[in-house]
Protein backbone atom coordinates (compact mmCIF):
# COMPACT_ATOMS: atom_id res chain seq x y z
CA UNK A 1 -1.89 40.26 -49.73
CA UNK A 2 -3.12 37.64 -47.42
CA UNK A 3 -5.81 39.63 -45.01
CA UNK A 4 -7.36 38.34 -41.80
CA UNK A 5 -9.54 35.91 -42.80
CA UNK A 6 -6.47 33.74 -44.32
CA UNK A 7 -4.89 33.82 -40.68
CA UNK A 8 -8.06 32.55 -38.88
CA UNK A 9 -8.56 29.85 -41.27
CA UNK A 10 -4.76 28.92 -40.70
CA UNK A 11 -5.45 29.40 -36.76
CA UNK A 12 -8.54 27.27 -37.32
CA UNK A 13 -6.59 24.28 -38.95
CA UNK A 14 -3.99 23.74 -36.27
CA UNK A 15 -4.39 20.72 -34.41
CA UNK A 16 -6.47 21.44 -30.63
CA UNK A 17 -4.00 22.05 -28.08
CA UNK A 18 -3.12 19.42 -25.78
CA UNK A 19 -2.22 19.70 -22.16
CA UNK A 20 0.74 18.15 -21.07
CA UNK A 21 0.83 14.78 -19.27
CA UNK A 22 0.65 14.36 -15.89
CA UNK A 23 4.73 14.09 -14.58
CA UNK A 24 4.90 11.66 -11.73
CA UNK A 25 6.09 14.14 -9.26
CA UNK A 26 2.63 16.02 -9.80
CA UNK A 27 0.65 13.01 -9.18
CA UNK A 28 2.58 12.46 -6.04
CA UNK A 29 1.12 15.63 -5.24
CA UNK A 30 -2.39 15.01 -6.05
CA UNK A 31 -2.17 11.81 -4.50
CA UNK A 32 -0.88 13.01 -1.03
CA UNK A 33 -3.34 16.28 -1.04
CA UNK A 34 -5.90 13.85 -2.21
CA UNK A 35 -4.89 11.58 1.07
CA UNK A 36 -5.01 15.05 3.73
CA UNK A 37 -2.10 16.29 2.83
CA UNK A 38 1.51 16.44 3.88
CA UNK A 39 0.70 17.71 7.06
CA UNK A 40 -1.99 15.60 8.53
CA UNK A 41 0.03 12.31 7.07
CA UNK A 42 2.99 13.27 8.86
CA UNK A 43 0.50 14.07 11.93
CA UNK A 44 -0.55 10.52 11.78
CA UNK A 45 1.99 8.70 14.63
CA UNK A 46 0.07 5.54 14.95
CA UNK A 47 -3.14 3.30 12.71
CA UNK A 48 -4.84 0.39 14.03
CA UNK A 49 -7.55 -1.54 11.82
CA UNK A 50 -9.87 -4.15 12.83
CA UNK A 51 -12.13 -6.29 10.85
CA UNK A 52 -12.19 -9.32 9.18
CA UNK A 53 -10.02 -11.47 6.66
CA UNK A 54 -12.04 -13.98 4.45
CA UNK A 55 -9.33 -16.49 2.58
CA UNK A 56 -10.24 -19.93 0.61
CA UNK A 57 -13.02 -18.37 -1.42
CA UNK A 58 -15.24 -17.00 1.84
CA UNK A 59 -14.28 -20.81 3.18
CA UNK A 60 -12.17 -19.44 5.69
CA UNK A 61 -12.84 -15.95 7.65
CA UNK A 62 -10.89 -14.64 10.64
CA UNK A 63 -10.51 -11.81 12.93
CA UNK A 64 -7.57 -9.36 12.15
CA UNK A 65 -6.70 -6.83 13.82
CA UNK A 66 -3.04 -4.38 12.30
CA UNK A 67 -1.07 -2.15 14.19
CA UNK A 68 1.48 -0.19 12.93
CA UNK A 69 3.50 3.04 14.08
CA UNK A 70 5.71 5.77 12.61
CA UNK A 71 8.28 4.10 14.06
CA UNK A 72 8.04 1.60 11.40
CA UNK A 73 6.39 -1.12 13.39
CA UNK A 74 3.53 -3.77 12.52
CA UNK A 75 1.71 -6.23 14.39
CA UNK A 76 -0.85 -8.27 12.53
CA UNK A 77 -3.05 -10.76 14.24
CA UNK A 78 -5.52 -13.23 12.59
CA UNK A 79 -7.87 -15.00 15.14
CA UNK A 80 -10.22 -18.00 14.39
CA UNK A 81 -11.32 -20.98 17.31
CA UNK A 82 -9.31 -19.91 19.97
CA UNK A 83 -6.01 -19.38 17.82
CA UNK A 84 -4.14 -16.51 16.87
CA UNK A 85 -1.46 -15.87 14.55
CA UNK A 86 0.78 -13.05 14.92
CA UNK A 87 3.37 -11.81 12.68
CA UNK A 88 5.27 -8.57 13.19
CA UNK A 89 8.09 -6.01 12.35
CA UNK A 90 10.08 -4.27 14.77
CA UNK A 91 11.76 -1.66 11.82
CA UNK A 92 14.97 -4.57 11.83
CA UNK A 93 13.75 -7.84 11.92
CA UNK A 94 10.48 -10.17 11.94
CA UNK A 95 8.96 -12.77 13.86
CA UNK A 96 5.76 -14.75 13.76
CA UNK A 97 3.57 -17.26 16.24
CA UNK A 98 1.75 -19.56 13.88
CA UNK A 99 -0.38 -22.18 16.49
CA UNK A 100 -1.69 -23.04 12.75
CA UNK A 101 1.52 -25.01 12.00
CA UNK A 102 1.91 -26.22 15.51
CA UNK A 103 4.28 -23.51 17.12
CA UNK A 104 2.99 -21.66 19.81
CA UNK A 105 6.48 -19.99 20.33
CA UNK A 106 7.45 -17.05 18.17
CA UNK A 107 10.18 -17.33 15.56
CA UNK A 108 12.50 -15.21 13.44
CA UNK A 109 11.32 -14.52 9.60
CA UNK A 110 13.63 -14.48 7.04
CA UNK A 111 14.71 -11.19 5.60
CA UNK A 112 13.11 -11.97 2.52
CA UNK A 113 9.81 -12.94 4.00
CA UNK A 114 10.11 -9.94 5.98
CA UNK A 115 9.70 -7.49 2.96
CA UNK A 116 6.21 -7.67 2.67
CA UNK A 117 5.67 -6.54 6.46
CA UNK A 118 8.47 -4.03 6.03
CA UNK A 119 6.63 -2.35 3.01
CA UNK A 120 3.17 -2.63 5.38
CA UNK A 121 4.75 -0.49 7.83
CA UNK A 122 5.49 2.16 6.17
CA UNK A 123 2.47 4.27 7.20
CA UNK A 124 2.78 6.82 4.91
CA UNK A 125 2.83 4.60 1.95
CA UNK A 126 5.39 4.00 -0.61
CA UNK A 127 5.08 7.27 -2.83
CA UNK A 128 5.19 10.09 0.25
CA UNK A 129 8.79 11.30 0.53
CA UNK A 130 9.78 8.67 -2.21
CA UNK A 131 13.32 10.06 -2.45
CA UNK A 132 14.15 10.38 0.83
CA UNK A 133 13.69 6.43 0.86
CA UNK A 134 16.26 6.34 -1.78
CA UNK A 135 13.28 5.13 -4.52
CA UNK A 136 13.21 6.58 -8.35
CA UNK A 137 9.95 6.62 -9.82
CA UNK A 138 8.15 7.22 -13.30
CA UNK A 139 4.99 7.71 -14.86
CA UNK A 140 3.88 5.49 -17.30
CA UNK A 141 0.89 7.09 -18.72
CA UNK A 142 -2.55 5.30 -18.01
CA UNK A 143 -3.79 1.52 -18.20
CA UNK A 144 -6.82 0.36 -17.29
CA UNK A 145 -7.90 -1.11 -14.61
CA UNK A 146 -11.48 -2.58 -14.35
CA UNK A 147 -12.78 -0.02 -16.68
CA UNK A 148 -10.94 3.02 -15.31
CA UNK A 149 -8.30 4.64 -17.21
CA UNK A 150 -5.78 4.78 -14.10
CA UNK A 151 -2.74 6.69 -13.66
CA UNK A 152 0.63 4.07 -14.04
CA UNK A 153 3.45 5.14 -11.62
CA UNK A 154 6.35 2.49 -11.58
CA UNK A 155 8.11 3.24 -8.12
CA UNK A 156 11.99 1.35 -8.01
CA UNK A 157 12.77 1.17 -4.22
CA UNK A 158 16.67 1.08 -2.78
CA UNK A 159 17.27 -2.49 -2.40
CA UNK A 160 15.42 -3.50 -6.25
CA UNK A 161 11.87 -4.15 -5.50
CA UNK A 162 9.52 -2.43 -7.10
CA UNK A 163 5.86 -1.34 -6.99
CA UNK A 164 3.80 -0.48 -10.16
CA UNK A 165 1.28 2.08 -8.39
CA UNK A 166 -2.26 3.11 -9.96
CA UNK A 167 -4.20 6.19 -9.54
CA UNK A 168 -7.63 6.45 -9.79
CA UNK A 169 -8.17 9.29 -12.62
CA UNK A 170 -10.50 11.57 -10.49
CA UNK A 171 -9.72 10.84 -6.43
CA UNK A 172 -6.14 10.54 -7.15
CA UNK A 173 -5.95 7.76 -4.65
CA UNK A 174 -4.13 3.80 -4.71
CA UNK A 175 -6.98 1.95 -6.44
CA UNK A 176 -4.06 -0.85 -7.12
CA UNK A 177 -0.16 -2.01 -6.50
CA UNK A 178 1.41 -4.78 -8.41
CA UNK A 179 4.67 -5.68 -6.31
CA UNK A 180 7.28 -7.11 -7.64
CA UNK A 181 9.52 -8.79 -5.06
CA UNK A 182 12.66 -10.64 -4.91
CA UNK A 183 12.29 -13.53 -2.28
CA UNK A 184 15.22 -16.04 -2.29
CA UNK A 185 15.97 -15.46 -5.83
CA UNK A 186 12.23 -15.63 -7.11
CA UNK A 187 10.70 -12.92 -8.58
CA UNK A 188 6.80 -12.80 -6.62
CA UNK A 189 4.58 -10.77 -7.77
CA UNK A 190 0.99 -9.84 -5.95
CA UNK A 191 -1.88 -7.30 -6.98
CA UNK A 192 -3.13 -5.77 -4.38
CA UNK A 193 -6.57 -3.45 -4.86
CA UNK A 194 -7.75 -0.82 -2.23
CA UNK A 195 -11.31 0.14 -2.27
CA UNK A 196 -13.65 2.03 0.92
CA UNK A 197 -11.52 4.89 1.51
CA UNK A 198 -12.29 6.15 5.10
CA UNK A 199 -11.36 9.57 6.77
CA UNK A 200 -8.78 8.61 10.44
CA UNK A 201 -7.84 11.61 11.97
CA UNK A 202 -7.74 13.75 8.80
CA UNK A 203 -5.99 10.98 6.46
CA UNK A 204 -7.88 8.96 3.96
CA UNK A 205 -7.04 5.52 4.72
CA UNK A 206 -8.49 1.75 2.23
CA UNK A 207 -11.06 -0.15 4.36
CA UNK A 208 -11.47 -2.94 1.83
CA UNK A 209 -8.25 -4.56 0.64
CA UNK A 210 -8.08 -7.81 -2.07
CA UNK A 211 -4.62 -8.99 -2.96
CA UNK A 212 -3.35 -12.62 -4.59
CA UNK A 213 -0.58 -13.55 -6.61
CA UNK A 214 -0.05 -12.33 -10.07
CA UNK A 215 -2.08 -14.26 -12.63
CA UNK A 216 -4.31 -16.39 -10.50
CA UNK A 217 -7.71 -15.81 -9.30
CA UNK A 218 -6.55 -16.47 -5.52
CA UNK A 219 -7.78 -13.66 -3.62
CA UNK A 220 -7.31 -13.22 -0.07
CA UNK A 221 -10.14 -10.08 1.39
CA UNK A 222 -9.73 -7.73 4.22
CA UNK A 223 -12.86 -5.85 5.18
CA UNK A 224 -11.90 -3.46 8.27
CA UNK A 225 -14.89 -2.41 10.26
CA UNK A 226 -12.70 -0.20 12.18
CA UNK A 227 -9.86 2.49 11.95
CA UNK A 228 -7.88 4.52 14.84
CA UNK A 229 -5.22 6.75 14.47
CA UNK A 230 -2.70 8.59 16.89
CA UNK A 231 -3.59 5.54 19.51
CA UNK A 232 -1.05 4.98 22.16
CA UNK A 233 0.91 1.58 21.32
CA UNK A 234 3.67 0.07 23.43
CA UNK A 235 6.73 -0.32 21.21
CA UNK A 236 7.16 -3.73 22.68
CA UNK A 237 4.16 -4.56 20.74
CA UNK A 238 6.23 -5.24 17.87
CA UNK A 239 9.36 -6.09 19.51
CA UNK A 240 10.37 -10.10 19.12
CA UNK A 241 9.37 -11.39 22.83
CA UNK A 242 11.61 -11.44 25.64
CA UNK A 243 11.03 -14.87 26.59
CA UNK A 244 11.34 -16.03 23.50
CA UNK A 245 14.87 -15.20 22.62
CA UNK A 246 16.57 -16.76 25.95
């Protein structure tokens, strides 16, 4: 008869137990408590950063300052010698003064060129409320990413596009976004990597942003000095101008 000892040394030769994997539903979770929390993002009407943008390898560096609202509005402005570039989002269309190419009256974007702006105005970010947008999303295990061992969530939005989202393993927050775009029937594709995570009004919010296309070592930096939240903004702001459109 097979006593005891047989059955611990059968217990003992079982493989260790393994947790589960993360589903991407609970890293949502982590991610958003990790960010404040459902409350204090939905709190959040209104973020404006200021700082710096350093382009051409540190050749070029400008003043930016972004603006966006719960309303679904952006305003981004990039100063250098007396000119400023503006390109917004009113939540339908876009519009952009570029004294840089000569125009010093605003114009119309393209729908397409407008996605970029669209997804930067979404200030909750892309994975808060996911379905609600109409997105799917899945987890993909972990890859890594400079030496971390990041959590891979592939998020499909509505209209296609797509954003392959990775969480840092401990702070559960953005450390990078791939996105996948499709811009006049050309798939683009631009990393994106969030860094200096900074407490506004109760919401964690990236300081130090570095994005470039896909596959080339073109970066473009934003260092913001600055962050406000729940600031009063005229919806105007982001509103193609008046004067403009006669």
């Amino acid at each position: 008869m097979r006593g005891p000892v047989f059955l611990l040394c059968a217990l003992l030769s079982l493989p260790a137990y393994a947790a589960p994997p993360y589903t991407a539903d609970a890293l949502v979770a982590k991610n958003i408590e990790a960010r404040g929390g459902l409350d204090k993002l939905h709190a959040l009407s209104s973020l404006r950063r200021s700082g710096r943008l350093i382009d051409n390898g540190g050749q070029l560096e400008m003043a930016l300052v972004e603006t966006k609202t719960r309303s679904g509005g952006i305003r981004v402005e990039a100063s250098v010698q007396g000119l400023t570039l503006v390109q917004a989002y009113d939540g339908k269309e876009g519009w952009q003064i570029n004294p840089f190419q000569g125009r010093k009256d605003a114009e119309r974007i393209p729908p397409d060129d407008t996605k970029e702006l669209a997804s930067d105005a979404d200030l909750d970010g892309a994975l808060v409320d996911y379905k609600t947008k109409g997105s799917t999303l899945v987890y993909l295990g972990t890859e890594d990413v400079d030496g971390t061992p990041a959590h891979k969530l592939k998020l499909t939005k509505a209209d296609g596009d797509s954003q392959t989202i990775y969480l840092d393993p401990d702070a559960f927050l953005e450390i990078r976004i791939v996105s996948s775009r499709s811009v006049r029937g050309a798939l683009q594709e631009t990393v994106t990597d969030f860094g200096d995570y900074e407490q506004v009004d109760g919401v964690y919010v990236p300081l130090a942003i570095e994005s470039g296309p896909k596959g080339s070592t073109e970066r473009q930096k934003i260092e913001y000095s600055k962050a406000e939240g729940n600031i009063k903004v005229d919806p105007t702001t982001f509103h193609f101008p008046a004067a403009a459109s006669k």
